[in-house]
C-alpha atoms as a PDB file:
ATOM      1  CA  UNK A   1      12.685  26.597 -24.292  1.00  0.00           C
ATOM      2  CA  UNK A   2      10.838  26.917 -21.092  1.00  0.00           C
ATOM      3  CA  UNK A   3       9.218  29.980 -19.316  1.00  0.00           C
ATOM      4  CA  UNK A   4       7.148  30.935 -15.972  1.00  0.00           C
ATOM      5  CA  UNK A   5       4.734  28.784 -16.071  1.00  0.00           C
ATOM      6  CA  UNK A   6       2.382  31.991 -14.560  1.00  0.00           C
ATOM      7  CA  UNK A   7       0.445  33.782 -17.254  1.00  0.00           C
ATOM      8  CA  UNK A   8       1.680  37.257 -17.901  1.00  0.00           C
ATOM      9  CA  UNK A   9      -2.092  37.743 -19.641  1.00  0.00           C
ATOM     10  CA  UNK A  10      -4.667  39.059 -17.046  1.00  0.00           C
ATOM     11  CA  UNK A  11      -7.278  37.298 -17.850  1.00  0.00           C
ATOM     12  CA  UNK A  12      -5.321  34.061 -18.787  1.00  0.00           C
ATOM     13  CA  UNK A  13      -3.822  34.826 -14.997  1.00  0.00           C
ATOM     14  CA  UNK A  14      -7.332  34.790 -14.026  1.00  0.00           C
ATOM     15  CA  UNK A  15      -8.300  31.665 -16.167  1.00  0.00           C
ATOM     16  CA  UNK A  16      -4.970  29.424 -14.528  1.00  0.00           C
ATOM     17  CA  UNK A  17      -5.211  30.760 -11.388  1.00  0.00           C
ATOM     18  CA  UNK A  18      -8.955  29.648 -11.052  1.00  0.00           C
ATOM     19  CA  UNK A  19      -8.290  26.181 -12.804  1.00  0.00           C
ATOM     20  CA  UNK A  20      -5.543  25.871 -10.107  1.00  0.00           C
ATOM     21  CA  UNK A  21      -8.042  26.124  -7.535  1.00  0.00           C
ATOM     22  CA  UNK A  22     -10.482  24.088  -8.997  1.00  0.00           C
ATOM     23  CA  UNK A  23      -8.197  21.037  -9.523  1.00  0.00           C
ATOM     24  CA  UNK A  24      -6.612  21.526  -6.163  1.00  0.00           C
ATOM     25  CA  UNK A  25      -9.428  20.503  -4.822  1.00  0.00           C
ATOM     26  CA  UNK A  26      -8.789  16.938  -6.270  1.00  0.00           C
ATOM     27  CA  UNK A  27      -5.154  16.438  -5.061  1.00  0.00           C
ATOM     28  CA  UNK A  28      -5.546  18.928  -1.919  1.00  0.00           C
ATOM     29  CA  UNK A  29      -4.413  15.592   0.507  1.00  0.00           C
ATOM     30  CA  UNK A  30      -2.082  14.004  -1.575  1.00  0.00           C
ATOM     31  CA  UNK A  31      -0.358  17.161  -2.007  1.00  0.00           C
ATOM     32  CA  UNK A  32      -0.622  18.206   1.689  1.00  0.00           C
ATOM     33  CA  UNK A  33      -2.826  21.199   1.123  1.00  0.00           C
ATOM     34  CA  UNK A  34      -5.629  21.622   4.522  1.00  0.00           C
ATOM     35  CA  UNK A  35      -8.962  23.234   4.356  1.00  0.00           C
ATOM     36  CA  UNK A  36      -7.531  27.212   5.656  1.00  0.00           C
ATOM     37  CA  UNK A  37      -5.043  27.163   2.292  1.00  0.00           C
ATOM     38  CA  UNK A  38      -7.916  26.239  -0.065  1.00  0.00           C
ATOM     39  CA  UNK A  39     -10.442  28.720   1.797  1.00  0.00           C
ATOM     40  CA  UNK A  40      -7.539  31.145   0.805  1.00  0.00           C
ATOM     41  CA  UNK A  41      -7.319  30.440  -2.841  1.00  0.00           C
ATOM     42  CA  UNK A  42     -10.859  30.384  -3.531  1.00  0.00           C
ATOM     43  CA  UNK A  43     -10.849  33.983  -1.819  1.00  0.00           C
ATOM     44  CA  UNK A  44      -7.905  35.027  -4.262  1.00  0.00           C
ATOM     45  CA  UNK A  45     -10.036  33.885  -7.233  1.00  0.00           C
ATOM     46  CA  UNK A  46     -12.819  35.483  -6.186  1.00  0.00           C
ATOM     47  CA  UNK A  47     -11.557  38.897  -5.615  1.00  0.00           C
ATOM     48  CA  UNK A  48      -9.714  38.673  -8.965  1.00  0.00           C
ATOM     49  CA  UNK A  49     -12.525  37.653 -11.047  1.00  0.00           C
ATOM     50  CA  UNK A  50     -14.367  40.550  -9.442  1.00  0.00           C
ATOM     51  CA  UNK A  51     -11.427  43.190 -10.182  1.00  0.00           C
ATOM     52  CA  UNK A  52     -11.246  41.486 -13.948  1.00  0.00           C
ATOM     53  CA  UNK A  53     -14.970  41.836 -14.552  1.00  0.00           C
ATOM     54  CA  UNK A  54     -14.963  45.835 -12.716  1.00  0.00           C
ATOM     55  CA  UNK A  55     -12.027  46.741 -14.963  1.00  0.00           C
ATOM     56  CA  UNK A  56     -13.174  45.769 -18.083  1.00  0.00           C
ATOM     57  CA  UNK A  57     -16.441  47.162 -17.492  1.00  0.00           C
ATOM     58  CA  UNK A  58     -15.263  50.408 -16.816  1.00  0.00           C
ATOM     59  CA  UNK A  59     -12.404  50.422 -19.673  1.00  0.00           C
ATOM     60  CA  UNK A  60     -15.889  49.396 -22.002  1.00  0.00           C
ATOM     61  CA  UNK A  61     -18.367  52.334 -20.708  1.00  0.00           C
ATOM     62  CA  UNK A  62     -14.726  54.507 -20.811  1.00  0.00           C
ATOM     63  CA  UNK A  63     -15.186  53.959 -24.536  1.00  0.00           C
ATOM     64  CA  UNK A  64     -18.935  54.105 -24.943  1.00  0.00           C
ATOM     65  CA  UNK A  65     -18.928  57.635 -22.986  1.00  0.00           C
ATOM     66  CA  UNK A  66     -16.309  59.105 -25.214  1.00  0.00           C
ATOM     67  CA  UNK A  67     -18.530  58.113 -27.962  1.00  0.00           C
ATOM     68  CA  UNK A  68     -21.378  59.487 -26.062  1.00  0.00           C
ATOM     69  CA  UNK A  69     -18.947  62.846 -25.518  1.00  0.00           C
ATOM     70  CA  UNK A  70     -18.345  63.316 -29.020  1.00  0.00           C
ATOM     71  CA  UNK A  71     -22.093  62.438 -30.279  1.00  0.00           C
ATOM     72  CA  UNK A  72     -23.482  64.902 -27.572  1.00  0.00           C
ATOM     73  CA  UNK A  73     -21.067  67.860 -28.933  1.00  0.00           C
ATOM     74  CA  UNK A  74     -20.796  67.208 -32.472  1.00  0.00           C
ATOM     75  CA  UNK A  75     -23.781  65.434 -33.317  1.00  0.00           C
ATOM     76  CA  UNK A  76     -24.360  62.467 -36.206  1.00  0.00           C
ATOM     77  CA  UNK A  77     -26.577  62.775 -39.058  1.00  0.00           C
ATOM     78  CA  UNK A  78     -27.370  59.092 -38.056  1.00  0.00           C
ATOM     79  CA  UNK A  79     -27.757  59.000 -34.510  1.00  0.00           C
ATOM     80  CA  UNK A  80     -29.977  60.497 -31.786  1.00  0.00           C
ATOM     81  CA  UNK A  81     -29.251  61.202 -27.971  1.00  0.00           C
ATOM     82  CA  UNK A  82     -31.938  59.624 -25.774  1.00  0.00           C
ATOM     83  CA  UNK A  83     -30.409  59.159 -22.458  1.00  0.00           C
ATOM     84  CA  UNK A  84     -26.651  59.388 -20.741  1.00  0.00           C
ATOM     85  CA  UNK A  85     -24.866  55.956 -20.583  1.00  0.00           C
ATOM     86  CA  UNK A  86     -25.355  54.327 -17.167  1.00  0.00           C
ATOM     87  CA  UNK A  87     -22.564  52.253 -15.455  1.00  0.00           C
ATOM     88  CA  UNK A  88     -23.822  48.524 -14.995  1.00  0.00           C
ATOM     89  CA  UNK A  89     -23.947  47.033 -11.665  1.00  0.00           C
ATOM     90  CA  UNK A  90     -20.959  44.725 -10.828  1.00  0.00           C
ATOM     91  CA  UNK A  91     -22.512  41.998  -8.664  1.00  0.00           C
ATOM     92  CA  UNK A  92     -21.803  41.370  -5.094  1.00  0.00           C
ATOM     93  CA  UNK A  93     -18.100  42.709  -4.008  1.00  0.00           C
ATOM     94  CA  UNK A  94     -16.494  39.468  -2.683  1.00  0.00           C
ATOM     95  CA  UNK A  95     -14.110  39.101   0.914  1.00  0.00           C
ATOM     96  CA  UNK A  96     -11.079  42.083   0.274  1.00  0.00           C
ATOM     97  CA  UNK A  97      -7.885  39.904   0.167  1.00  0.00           C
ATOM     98  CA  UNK A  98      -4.154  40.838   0.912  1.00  0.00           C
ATOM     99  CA  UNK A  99      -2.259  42.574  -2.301  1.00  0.00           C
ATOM    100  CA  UNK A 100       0.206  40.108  -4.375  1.00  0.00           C
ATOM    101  CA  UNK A 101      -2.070  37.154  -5.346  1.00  0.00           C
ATOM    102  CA  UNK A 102       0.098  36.230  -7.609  1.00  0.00           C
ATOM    103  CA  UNK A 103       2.878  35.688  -5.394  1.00  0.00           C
ATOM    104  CA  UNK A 104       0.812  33.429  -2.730  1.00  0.00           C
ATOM    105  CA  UNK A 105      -0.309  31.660  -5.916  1.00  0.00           C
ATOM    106  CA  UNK A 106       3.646  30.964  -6.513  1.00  0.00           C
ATOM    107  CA  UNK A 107       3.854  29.668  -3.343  1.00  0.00           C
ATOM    108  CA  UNK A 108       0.919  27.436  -3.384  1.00  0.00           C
ATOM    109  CA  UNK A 109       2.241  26.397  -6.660  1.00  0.00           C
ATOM    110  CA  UNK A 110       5.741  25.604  -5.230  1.00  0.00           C
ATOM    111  CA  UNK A 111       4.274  23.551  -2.499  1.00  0.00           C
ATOM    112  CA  UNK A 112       2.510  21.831  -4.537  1.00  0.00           C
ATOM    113  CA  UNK A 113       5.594  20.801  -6.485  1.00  0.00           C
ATOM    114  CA  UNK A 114       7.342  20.004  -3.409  1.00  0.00           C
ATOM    115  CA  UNK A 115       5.097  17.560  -1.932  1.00  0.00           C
ATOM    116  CA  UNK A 116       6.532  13.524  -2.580  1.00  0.00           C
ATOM    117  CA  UNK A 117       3.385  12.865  -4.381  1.00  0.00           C
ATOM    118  CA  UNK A 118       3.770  15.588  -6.817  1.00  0.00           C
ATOM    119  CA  UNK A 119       4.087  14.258 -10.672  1.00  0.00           C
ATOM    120  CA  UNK A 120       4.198  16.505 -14.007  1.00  0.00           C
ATOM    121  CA  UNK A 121       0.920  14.921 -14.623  1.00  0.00           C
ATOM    122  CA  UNK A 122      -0.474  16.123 -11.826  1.00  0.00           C
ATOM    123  CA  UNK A 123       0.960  19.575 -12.194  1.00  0.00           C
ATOM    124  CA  UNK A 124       0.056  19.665 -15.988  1.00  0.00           C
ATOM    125  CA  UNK A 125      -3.793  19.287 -14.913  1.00  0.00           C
ATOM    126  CA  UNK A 126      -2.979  22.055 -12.202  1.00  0.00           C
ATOM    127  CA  UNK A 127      -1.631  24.326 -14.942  1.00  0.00           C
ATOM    128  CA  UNK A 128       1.793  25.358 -13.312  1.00  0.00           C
ATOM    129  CA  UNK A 129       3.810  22.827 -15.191  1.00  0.00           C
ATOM    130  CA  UNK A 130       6.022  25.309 -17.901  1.00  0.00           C
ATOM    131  CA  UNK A 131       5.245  25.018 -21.374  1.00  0.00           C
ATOM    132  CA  UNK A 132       7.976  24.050 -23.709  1.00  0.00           C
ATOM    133  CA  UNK A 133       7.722  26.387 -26.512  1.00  0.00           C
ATOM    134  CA  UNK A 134       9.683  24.894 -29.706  1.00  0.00           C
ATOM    135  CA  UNK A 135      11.499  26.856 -32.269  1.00  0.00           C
ATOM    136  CA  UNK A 136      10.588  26.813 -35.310  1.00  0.00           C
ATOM    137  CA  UNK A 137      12.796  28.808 -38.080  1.00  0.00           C
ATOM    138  CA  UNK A 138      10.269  28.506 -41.273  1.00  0.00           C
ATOM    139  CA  UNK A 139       8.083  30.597 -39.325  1.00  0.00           C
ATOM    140  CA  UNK A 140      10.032  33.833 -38.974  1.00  0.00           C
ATOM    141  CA  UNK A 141       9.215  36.800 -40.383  1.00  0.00           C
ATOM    142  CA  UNK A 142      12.004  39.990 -39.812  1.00  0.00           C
ATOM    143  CA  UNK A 143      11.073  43.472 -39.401  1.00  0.00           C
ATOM    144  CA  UNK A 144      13.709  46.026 -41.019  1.00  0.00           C
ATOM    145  CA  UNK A 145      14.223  49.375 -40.012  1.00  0.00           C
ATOM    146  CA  UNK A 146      15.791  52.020 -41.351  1.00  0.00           C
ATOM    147  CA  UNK A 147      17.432  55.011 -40.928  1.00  0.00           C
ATOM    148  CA  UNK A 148      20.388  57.737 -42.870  1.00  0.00           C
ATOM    149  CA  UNK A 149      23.269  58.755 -40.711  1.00  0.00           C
ATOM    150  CA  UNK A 150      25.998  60.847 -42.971  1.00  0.00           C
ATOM    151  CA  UNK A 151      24.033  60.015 -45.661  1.00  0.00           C
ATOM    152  CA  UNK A 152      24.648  56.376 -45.207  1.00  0.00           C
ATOM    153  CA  UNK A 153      21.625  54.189 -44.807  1.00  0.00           C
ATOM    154  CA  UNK A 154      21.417  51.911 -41.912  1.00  0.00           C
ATOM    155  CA  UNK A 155      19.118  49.006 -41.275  1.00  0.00           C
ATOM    156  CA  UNK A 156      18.377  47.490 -38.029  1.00  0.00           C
ATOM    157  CA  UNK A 157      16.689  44.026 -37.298  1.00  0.00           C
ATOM    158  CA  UNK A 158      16.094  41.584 -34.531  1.00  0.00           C
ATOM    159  CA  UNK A 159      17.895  38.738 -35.044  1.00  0.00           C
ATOM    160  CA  UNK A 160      16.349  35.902 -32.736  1.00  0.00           C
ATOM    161  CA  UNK A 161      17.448  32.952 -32.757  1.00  0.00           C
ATOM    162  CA  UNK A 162      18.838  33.216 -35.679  1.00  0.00           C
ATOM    163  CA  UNK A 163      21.850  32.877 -37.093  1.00  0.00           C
ATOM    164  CA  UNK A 164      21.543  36.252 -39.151  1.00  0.00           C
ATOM    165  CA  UNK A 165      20.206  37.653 -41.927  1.00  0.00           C
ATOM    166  CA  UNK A 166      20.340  37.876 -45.822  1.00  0.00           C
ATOM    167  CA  UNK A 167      19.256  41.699 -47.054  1.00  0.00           C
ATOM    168  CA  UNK A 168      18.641  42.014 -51.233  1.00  0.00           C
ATOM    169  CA  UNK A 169      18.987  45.637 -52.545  1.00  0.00           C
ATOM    170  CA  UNK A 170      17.291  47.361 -55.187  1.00  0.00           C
ATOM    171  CA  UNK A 171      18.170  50.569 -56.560  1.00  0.00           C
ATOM    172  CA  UNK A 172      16.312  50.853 -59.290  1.00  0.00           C
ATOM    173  CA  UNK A 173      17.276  47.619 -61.419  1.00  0.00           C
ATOM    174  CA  UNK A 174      15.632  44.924 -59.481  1.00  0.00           C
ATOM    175  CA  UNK A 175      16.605  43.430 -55.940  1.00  0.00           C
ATOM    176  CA  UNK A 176      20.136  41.710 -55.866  1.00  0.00           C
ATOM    177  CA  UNK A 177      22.385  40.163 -52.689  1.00  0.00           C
ATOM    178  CA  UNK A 178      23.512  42.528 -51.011  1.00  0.00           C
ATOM    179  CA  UNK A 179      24.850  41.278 -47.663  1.00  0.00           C
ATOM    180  CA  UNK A 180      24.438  38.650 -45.394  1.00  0.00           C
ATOM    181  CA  UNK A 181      24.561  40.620 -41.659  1.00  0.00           C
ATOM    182  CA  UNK A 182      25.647  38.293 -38.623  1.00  0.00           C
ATOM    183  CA  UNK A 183      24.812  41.682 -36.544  1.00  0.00           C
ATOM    184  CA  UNK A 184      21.980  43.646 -35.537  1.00  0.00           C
ATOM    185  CA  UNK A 185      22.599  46.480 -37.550  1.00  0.00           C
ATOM    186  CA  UNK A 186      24.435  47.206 -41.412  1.00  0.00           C
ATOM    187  CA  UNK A 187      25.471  50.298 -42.494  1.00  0.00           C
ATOM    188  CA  UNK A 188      25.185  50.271 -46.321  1.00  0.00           C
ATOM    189  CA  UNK A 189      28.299  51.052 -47.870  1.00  0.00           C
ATOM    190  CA  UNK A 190      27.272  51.405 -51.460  1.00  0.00           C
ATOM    191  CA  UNK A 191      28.286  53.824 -53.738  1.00  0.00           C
ATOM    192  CA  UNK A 192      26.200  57.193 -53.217  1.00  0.00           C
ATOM    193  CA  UNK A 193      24.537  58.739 -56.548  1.00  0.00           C
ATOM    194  CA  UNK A 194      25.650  61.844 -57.710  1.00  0.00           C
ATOM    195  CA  UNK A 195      26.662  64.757 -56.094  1.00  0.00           C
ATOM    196  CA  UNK A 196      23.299  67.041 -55.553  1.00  0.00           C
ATOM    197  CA  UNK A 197      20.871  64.170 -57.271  1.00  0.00           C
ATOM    198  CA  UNK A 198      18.792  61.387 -55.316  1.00  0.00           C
ATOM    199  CA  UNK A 199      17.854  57.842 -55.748  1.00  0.00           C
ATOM    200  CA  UNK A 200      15.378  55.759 -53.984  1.00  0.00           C
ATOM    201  CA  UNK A 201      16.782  52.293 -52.395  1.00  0.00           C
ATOM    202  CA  UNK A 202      14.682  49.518 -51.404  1.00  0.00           C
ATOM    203  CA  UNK A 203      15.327  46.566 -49.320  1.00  0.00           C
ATOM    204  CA  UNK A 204      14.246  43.028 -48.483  1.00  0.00           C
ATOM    205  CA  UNK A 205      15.655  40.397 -46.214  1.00  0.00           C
ATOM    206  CA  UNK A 206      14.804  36.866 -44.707  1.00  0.00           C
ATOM    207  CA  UNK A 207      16.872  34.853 -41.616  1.00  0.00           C
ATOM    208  CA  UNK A 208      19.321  33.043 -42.158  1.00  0.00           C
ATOM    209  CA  UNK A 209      19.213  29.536 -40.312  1.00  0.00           C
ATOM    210  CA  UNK A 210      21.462  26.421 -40.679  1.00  0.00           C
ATOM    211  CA  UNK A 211      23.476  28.001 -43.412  1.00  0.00           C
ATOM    212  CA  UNK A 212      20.209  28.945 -45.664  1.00  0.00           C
ATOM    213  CA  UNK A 213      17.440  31.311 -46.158  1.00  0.00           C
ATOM    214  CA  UNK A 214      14.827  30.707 -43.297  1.00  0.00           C
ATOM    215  CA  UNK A 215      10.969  32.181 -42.869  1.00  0.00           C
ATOM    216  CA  UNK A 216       9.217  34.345 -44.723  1.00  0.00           C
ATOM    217  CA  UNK A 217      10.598  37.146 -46.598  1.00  0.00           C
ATOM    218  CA  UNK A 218       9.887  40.496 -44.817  1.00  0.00           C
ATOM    219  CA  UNK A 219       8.493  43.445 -46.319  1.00  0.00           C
ATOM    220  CA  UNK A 220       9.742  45.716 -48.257  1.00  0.00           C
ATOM    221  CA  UNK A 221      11.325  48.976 -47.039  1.00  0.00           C
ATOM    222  CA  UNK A 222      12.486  52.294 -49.287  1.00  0.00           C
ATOM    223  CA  UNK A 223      14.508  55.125 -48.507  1.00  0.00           C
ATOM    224  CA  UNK A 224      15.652  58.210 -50.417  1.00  0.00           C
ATOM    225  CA  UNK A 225      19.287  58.636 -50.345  1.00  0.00           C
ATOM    226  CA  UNK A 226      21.192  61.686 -51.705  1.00  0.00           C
ATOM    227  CA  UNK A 227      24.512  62.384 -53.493  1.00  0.00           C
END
């Protein structure tokens, strides 16, 4: 399976988006690009770089200050105040550029792709080629949830790609097959204990894939159900 072949990551954005740029500048002619589109880029990867390295500067002393905050009201046994946390400098602010950088990088991308001399080589080494992503069922791993609706529990699961799921009950004897659920969601029908006395259930379950179990088991999961 394929997807956008932009990085939904920030700084993996940043990290493509530059590399684009960079190896642009090696098929710029072949691929029809002229000297204003590449002044362009490079002034899109600038001013991101620059907003990447502001943000996470400020989301870092955001963390040391609360720190600070809490040392300066409350005090530690361990630790002294000497001085108040000072914001770094960021460097020298680069050209402003028009919002939606990722959109002209799109473009560029697309004309890129349309040019006659365009291979998936070339657009590999550019980084805007999509990577296939294979599936691979032994790797799975479900999460169960769970939940009691009229006293009935019910477990919910993503499912995937696959096929379903096998869930193994214990109620107090050891886990045994319960179900195999082609759905989302099973309501557990078992018999309830007692009137007025409880019991404690606990599930396990692994995918189902090609007829067999698939992945790694997931964990286990108890609830307290009631008569």
């Amino acid at each position: 399976m394929s997807k956008s072949f932009i990085e939904s990551n920030d700084i993996l954005f940043g990290a493509q988006l530059r590399n684009f740029y960079n190896k642009l500048l090696i098929y710029a002619i072949s691929l029809g690009f002229i000297v204003r589109e590449l002044d362009a880029l490079k002034k899109d990867c600038d001013a991101w770089d620059y907003c990447m390295k502001v943000n996470t500067s400020i989301q870092m002393f955001a963390q040391d200050y609360t720190k600070f905050k809490l040392l300066l009201r409350k005090g530690n046994k361990n630790e002294f105040v000497t001085d108040f946390p000072i914001l770094s400098e960021f460097g020298e602010i680069p050209a402003v550029v028009a919002a939606n950088i990722q959109l002209r990088f799109r473009q560029a991308a697309g004309k890129a792709k349309n040019s006659a001399n365009y291979t998936k080589a070339i657009g590999k080494d550019l980084g805007i080629e999509p990577v296939q992503q294979t599936f691979d069922p032994t790797t799975g791993k479900p999460t169960l949830k769970i939940k009691i609706n009229a006293n009935r529990p019910i477990l919910s699961f993503v499912k995937n790609k696959y096929k379903g799921l096998i869930i193994y009950k214990d109620e107090g004897d050891g886990y045994v097959y319960l179900t195999t659920a082609l759905k989302c969601k099973y309501n557990d029908m078992s018999a309830l204990p007692e009137p007025n006395t409880s019991a404690i259930w606990k599930y396990k379950a692994i995918y189902v894939w090609d007829g067999n179990e698939a992945g790694h088991w997931s964990d286990e999961i108890t609830i307290v159900v009631r008569g």
